[in-house]
Protein backbone atom coordinates (compact mmCIF):
# COMPACT_ATOMS: atom_id res chain seq x y z
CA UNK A 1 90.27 157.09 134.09
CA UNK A 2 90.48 153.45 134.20
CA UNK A 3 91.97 151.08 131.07
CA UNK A 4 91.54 147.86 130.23
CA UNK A 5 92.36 145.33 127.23
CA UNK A 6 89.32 143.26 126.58
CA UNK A 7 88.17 140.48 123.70
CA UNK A 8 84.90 139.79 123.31
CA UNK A 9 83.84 136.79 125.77
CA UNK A 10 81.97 134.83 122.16
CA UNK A 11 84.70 134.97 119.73
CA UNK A 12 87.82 133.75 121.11
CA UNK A 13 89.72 134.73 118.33
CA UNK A 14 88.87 138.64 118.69
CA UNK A 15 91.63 140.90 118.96
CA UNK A 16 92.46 142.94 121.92
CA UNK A 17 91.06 146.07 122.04
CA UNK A 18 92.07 148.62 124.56
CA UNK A 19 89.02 150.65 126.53
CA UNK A 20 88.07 153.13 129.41
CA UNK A 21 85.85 151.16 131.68
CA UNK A 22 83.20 153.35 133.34
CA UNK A 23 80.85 151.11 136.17
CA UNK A 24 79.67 148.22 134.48
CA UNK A 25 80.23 148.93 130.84
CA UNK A 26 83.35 149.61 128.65
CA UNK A 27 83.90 152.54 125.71
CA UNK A 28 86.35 151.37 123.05
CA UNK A 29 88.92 153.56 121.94
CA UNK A 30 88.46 152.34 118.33
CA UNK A 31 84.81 153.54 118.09
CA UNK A 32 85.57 157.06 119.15
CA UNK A 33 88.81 157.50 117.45
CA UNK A 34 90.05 156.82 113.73
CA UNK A 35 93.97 156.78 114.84
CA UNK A 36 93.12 155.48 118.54
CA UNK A 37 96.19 153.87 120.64
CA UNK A 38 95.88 150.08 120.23
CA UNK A 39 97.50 149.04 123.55
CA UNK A 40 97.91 151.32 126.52
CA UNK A 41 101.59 150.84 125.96
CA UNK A 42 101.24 152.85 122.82
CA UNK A 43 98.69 155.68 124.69
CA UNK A 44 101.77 155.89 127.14
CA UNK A 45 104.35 156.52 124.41
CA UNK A 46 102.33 159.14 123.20
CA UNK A 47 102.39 161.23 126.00
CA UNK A 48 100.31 163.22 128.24
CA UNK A 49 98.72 165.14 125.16
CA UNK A 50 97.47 161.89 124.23
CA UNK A 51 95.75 160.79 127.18
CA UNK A 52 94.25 164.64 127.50
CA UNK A 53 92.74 164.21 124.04
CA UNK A 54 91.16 160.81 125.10
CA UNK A 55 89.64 161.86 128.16
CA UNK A 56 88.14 164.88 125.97
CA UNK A 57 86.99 162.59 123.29
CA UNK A 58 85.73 159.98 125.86
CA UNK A 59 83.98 162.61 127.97
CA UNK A 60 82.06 163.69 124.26
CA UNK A 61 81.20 160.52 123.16
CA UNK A 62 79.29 159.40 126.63
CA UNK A 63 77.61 163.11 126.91
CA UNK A 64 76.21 162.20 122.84
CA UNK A 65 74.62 159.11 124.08
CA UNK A 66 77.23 156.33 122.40
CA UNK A 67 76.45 153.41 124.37
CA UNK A 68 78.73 151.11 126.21
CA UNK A 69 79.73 147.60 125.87
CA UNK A 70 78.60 145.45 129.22
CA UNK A 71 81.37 143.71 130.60
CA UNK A 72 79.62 140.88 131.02
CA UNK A 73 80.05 140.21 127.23
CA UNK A 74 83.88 140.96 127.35
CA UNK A 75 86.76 139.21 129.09
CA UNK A 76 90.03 141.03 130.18
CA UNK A 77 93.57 139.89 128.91
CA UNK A 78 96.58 141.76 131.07
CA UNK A 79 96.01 145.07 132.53
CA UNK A 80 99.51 146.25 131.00
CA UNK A 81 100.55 144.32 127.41
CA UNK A 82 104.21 144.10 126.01
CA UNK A 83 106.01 146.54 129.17
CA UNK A 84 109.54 147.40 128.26
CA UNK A 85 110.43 146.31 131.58
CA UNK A 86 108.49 144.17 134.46
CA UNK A 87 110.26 144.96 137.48
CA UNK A 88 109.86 143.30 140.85
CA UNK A 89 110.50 144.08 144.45
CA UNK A 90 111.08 141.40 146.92
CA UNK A 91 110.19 141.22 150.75
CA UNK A 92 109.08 145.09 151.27
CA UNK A 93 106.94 144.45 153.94
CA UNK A 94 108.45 143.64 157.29
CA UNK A 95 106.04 140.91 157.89
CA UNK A 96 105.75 139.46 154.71
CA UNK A 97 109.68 138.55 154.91
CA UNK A 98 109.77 137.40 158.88
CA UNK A 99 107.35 134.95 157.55
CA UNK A 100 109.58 133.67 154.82
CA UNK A 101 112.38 133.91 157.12
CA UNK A 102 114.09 136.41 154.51
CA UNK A 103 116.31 139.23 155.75
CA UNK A 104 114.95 142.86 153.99
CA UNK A 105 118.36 143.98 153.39
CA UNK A 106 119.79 147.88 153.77
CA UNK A 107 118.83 148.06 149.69
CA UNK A 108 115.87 146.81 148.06
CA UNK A 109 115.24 143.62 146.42
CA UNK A 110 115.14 143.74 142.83
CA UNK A 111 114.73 141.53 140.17
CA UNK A 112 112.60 141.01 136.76
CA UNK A 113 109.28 139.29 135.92
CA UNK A 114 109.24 137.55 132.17
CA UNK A 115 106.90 138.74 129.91
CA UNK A 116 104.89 135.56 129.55
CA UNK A 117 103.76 135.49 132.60
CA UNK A 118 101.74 137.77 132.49
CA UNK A 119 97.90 137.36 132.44
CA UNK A 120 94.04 139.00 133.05
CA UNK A 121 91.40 139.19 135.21
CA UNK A 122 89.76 135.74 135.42
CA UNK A 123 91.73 134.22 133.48
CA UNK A 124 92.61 130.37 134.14
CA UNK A 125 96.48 129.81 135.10
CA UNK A 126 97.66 126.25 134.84
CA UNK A 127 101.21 124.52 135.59
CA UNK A 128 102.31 120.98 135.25
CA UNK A 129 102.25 119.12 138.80
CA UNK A 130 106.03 117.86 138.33
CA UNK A 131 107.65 121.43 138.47
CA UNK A 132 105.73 122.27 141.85
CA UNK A 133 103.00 121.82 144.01
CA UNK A 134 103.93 125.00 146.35
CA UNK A 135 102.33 127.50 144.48
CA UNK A 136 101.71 131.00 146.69
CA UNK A 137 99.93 134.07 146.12
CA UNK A 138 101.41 137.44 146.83
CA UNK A 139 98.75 140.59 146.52
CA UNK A 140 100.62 143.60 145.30
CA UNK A 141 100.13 147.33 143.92
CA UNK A 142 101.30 147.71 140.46
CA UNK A 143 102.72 150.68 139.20
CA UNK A 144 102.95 151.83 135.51
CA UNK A 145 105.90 154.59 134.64
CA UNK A 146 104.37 157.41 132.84
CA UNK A 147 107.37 159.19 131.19
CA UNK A 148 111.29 158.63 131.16
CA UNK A 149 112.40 158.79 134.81
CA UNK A 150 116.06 158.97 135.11
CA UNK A 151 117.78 160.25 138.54
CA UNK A 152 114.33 160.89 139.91
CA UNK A 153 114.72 162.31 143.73
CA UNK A 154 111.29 161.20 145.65
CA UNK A 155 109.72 164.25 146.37
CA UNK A 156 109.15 164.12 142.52
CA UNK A 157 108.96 160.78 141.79
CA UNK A 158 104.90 160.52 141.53
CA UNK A 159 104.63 162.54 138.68
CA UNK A 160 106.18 159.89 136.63
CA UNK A 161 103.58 157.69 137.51
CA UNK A 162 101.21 157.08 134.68
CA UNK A 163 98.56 154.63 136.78
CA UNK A 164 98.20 152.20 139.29
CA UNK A 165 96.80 148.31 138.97
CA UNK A 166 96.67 145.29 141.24
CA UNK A 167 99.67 142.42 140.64
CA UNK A 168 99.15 138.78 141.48
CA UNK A 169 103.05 137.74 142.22
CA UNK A 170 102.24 134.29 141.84
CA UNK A 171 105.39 132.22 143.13
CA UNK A 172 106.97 128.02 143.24
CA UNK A 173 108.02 128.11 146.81
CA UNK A 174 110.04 125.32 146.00
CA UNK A 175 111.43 126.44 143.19
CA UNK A 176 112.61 130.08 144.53
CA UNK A 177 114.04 128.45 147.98
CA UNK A 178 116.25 126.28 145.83
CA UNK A 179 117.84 128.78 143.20
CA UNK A 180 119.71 131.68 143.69
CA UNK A 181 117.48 133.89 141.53
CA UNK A 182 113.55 134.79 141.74
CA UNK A 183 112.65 135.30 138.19
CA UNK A 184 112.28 131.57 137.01
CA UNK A 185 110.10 131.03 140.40
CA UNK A 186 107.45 134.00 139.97
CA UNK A 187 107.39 133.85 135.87
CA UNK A 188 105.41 130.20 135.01
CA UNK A 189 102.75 130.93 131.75
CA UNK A 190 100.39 133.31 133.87
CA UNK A 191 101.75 133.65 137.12
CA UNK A 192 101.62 137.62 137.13
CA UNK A 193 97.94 138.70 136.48
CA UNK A 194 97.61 142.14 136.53
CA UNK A 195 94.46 143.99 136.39
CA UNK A 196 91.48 144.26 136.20
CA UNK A 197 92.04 147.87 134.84
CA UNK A 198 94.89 150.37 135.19
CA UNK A 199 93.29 153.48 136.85
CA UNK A 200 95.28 156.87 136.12
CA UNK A 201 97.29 158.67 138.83
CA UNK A 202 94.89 161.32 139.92
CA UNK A 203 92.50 159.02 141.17
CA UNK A 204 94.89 158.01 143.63
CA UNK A 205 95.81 160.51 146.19
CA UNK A 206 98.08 158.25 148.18
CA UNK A 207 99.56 155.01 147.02
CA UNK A 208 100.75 154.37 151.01
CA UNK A 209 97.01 154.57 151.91
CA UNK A 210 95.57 151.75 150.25
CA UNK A 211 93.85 148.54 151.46
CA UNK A 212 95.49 145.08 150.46
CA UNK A 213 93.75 141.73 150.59
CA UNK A 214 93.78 138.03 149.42
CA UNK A 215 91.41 135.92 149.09
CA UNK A 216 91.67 132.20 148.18
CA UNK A 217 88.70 129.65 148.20
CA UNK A 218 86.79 132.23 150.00
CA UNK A 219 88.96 132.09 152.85
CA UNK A 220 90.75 136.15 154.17
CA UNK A 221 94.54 135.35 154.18
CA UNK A 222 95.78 138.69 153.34
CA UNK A 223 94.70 141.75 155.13
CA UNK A 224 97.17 144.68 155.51
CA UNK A 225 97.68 148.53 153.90
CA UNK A 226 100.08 149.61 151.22
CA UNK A 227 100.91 151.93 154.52
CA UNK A 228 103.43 148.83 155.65
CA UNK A 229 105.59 149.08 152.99
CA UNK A 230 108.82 149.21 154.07
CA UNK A 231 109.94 151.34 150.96
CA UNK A 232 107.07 154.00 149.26
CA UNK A 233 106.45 154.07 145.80
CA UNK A 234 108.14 157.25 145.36
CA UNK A 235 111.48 155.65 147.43
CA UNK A 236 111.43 152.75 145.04
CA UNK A 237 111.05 154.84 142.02
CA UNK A 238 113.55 157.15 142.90
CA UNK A 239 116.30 154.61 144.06
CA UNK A 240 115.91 152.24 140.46
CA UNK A 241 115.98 155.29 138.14
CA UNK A 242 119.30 155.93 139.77
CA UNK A 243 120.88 153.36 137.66
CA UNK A 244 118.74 153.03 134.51
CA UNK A 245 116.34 155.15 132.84
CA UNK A 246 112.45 153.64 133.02
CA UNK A 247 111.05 153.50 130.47
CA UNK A 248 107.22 155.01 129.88
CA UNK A 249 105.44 151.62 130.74
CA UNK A 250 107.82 149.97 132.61
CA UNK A 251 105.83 147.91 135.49
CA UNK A 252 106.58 147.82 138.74
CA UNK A 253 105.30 145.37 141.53
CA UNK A 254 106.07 146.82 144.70
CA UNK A 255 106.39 143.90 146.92
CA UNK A 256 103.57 141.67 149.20
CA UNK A 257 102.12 142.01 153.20
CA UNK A 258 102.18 138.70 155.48
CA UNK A 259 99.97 136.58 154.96
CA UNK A 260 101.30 133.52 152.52
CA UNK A 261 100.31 130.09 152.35
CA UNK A 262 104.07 129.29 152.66
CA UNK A 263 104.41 130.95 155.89
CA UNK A 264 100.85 128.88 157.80
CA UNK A 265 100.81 126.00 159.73
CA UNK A 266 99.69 123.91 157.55
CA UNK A 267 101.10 125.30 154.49
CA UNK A 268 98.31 126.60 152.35
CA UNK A 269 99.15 126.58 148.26
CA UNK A 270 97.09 127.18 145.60
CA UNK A 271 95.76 123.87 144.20
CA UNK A 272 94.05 122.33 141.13
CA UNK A 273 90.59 124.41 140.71
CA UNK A 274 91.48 127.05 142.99
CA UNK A 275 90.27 130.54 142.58
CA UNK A 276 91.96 133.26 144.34
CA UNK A 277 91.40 136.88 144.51
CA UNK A 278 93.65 139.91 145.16
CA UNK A 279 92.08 143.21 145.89
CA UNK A 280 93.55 146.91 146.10
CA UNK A 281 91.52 149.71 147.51
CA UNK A 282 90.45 151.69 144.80
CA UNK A 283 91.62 149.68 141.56
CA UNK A 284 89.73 146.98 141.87
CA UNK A 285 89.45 142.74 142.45
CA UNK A 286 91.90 141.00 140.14
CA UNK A 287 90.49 136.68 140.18
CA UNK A 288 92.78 134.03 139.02
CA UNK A 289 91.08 130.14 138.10
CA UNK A 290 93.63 127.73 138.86
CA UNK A 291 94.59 124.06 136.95
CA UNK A 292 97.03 121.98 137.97
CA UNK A 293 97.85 119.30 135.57
C-alpha cells in the first residue's frame, strides 16, 4: 500500500488528510472510516491490526465503486508528519564521501534532522541568500520504523520496518564544512522533502536492490543503486537500536551515492528557481521548486 498526506490543491487552508494512493487517484481514509488514523504516525501507533483493517476496508470500498480523488486536484505535504525521531546517516556510500573528501569511519555516521525541515512533493523550498549559496542535493531511501526495535540483530531487523519513501537531504555546503555538527546544515525550513508516498514493506523485496537518481534542471547527476551502500538497512537498524529504542515512526535517511554538486568541477548548487528531482525505484519521484531570496 502506498500513503500519502494531501490538501486539496484550491483551498489552501484545507487540512491534511492522510490517503492510500492507487495510480493516479487517492482514497481518503476519512471517507471509508468513522475513527480513521489522521496522520500515518497515528496508523503506525496503532499497530499492525490497524493497517490490516485498512487494507480490508480500502480493498471494500474500491470493489463497491467509491470513486477516487485525482491527484491532480490535491497537493502532497511530507510523506511522514510529526516522527518521534528523524535520524540521519552520513557518507554511507564509498563514493559519495571520496567526493566530499570525508573519511567513512569504522562506525556509522549519525546525527538528527529537525522537524521543520521537513517538506512534500513539489513543494517550493526557499532560503535567504546571506546564510548560503552552496546548497546540494543528496537522493536517499527513507525508512519508517514500524514497531519498537530495541537490540534488534540484522537478520531480523526488516520486520520492524513499517515502509519505505524517498528523502531529499538537502544540505549548506558551507555551512556543514565550517561547524562541527550536521544538523544545522541539512535542517533549513524544507530542506528534507520526503515523499511522494510511503509504500509499505512488502512491496519491497530488497531495499539493497533499488535504483537511485537525481535530477536537477533536467540534467542526470545522480545515478547509482541502494546496492552501494556501505551499511544495509538492516545493519543500520540493528547497530542504532543498540543504544536506544526506535520508536514506531522514527525516520531514517540512510545516507547519499556520488554524484553532488559540491564534489563537480564547476561546483553545481541548487539556485534560485531550480527544480530538482530525486527518484527511488519503486517509491516513486519526489520534486522540490527552489527560491532563493
Amino acid at each position: 500500500m502506498r500513503f500519502a498526506h494531501l490538501l486539496d490543491e484550491e483551498n489552501p487552508g484545507s487540512p491534511v488528510r492522510l490517503a492510500i494512493v492507487d495510480g493516479s487517484g487517492a482514497l481518503f481514509l476519512d471517507e471509508i472510516l468513522d475513527d480513521a488514523p489522521e496522520t500515518l504516525q497515528q496508523l503506525i501507533e496503532r499497530g499492525d491490526d490497524e493497517l490490516a483493517r485498512i487494507r480490508t476496508m480500502a480493498h471494500a470500498a474500491v470493489s463497491s465503486g467509491v470513486g477516487l480523488t485525482p491527484l491532480t486536484d490535491l497537493r502532497h505535504a511530507s510523506a511522514v508528519l510529526r516522527p518521534p525521531q528523524i535520524i540521519a546517516i552520513g557518507l554511507n556510500y564509498s563514493a559519495h564521501s571520496a567526493e566530499l573528501n570525508l573519511k567513512a569511519d569504522s562506525a556509522p555516521t549519525v546525527f538528527s534532522l529537525w522537524p521543520n525541515s521537513l517538506a512534500g512533493h513539489d513543494g517550493t523550498t526557499s532560503w535567504p541568500r546571506s546564510l548560503s549559496e552552496s546548497i546540494d542535493y543528496e537522493a536517499e531511501l527513507g525508512v519508517i520504523i514500524g514497531r519498537p526495535a530495541k537490540n534488534v540483530s540484522v537478520e531480523d531487523a526488516l520486520d520492524y520496518v513499517f515502509g519505505y519513501t524517498v528523502v531529499n537531504d538537502i544540505t549548506a555546503r558551507d555551512i556543514q564544512y565550517s561547524e562541527a555538527q550536521w544538523s544545522r546544515c541539512k535542517s533549513f525550513d524544507g530542506f528534507t522533502p520526503t515523499g511522494p508516498v510511503v509504500v509499505t514493506r512488502d512491496e519491497v523485496s530488497d531495499p539493497q536492490n533499488l535504483h537511485i537518481t537525481t535530477v536537477l534542471d533536467g540534467h542526470l547527476m545522480q545515478d547509482s543503486s541502494t546496492a552501494m551502500m556501505i551499511r544495509s538497512v538492516p545493519t543500520l537498524i540493528s547497530y542504532l537500536s543498540r543504544s536506544a529504542t526506535l520508536q514506531p515512526g522514527t525516520l531514517i535517511s540512510t545516507g547519499s551515492p556520488g554524484g553532488a554538486g559540491y564534489s563537480r568541477d564547476p561546483q553545481v548548487f541548487l539556485r534560485d528557481r531550480s527544480t530538482v528531482t530525486v527518484s527511488v525505484e519503486g517509491l516513486g519521484e519526489l520534486t522540490t521548486h527552489c527560491r532563493m531570496t
